[in-house]
Protein backbone atom coordinates (compact mmCIF):
# COMPACT_ATOMS: atom_id res chain seq x y z
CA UNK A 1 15.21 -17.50 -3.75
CA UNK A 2 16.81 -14.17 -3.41
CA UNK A 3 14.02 -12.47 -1.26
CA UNK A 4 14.19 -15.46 0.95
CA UNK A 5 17.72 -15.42 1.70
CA UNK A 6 18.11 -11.41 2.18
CA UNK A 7 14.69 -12.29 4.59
CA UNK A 8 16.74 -14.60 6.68
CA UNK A 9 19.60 -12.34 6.80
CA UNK A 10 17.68 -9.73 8.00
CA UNK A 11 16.52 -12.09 10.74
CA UNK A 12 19.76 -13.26 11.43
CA UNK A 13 21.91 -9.82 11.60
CA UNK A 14 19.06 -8.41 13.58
CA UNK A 15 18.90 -7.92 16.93
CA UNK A 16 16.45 -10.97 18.05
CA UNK A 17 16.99 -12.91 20.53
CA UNK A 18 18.21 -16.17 19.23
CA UNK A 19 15.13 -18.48 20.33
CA UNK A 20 12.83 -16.03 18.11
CA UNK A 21 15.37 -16.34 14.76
CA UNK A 22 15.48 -19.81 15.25
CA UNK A 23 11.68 -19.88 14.51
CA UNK A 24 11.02 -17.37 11.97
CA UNK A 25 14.12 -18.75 9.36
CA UNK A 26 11.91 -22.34 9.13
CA UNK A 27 9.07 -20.24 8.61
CA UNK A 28 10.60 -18.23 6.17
CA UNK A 29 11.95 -20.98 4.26
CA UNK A 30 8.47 -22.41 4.08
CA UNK A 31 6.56 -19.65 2.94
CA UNK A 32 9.29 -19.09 -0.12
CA UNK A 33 8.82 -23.14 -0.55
CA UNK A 34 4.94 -22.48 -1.11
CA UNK A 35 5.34 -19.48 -3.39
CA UNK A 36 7.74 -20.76 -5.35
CA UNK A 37 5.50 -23.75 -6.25
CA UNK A 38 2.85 -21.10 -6.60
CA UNK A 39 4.50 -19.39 -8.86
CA UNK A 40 5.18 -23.05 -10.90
CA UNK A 41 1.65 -22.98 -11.17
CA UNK A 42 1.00 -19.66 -12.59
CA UNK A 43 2.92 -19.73 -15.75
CA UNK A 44 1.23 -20.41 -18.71
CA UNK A 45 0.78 -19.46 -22.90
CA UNK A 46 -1.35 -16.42 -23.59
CA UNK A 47 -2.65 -16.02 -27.67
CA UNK A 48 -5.48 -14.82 -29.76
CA UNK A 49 -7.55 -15.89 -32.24
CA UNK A 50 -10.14 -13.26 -34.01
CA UNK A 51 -10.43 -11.09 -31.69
CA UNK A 52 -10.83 -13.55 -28.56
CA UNK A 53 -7.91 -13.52 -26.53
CA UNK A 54 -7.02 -17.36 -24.20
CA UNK A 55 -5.23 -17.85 -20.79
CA UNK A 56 -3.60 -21.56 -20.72
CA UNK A 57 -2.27 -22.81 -17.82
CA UNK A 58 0.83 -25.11 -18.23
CA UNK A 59 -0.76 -28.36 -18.37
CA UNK A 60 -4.88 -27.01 -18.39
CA UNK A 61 -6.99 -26.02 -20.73
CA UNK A 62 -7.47 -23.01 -22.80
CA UNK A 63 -9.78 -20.16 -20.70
CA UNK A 64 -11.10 -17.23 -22.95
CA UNK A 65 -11.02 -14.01 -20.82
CA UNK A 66 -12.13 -10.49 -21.56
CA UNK A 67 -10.56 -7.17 -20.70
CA UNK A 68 -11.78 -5.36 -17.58
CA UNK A 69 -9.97 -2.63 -15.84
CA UNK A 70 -7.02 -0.95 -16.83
CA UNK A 71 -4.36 -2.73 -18.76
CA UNK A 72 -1.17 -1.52 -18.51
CA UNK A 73 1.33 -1.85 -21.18
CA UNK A 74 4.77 -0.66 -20.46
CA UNK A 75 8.15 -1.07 -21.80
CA UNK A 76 9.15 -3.54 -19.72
CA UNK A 77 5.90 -4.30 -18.28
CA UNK A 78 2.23 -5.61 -18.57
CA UNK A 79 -0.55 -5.80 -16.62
CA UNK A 80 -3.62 -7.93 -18.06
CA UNK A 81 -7.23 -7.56 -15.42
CA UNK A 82 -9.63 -9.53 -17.61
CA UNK A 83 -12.58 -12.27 -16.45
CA UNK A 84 -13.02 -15.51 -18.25
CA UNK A 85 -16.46 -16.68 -19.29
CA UNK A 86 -17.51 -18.23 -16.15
CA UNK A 87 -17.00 -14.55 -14.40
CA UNK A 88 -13.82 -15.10 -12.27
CA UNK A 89 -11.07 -13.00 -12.63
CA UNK A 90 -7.64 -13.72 -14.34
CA UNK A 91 -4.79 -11.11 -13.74
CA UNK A 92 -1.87 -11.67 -15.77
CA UNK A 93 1.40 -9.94 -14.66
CA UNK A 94 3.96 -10.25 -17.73
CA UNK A 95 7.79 -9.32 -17.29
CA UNK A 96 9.76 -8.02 -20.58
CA UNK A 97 12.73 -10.81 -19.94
CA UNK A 98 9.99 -13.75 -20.20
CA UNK A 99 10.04 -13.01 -24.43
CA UNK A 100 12.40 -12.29 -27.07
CA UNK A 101 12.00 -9.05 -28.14
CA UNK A 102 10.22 -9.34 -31.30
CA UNK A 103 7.25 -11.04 -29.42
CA UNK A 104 7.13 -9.10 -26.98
CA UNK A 105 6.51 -6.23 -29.79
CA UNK A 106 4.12 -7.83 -31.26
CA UNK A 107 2.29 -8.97 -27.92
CA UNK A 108 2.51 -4.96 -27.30
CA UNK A 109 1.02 -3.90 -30.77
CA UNK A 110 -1.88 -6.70 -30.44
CA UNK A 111 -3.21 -5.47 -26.79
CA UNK A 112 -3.08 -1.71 -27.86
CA UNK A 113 -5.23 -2.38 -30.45
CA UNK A 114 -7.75 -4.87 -29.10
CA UNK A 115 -9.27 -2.58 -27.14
């Protein structure tokens, strides 16, 4: 929601001709509607179970995925590039504020060593 409204006063305080900000703040607002419920979509549950490691959409069912690329594990940051059993690719981007801190510890601990 942020992003949207600096976009559309960027738009506004710009210097547009009126006729041409009238058009683009609609289409702004509708582009942050659709990723916004894109974004809905997207969150999920990760786990693990011996060694296999499950994506689950909120609402779908569990996909096993394997590692391929780099993962990045960060502080405050981490970057999952797998591909689930059917080959298409899953790439799970996890913020540090979505946990409490001893999960996201352990979440840390368990993708350093799964490797």
């Amino acid at each position: 929601m942020l992003l949207a409204t600096q976009s559309c006063l960027l738009v506004c305080f710009s210097r547009l001709s009126w006729g041409l900000v009238a058009l683009m703040i609609p289409a702004i607002l509708v582009f942050s509607l659709f990723e916004w419920r894109r974004l809905l979509r997207s969150s999920g549950r990760l786990s693990t179970a011996e060694r296999h490691w499950y994506w689950q959409v909120k609402g779908g069912a569990k996909r096993e995925f394997r590692f391929s690329g780099e993962l990045t594990l960060w502080r405050w940051l981490i970057v999952i590039n797998g591909r689930d059993l059917g080959g298409r690719r899953i790439r799970l981007v996890l913020c540090r504020d979505g946990a409490d801190a001893d999960d996201w510890r352990r979440l840390l601990v368990a993708l350093r060593y799964s490797r």
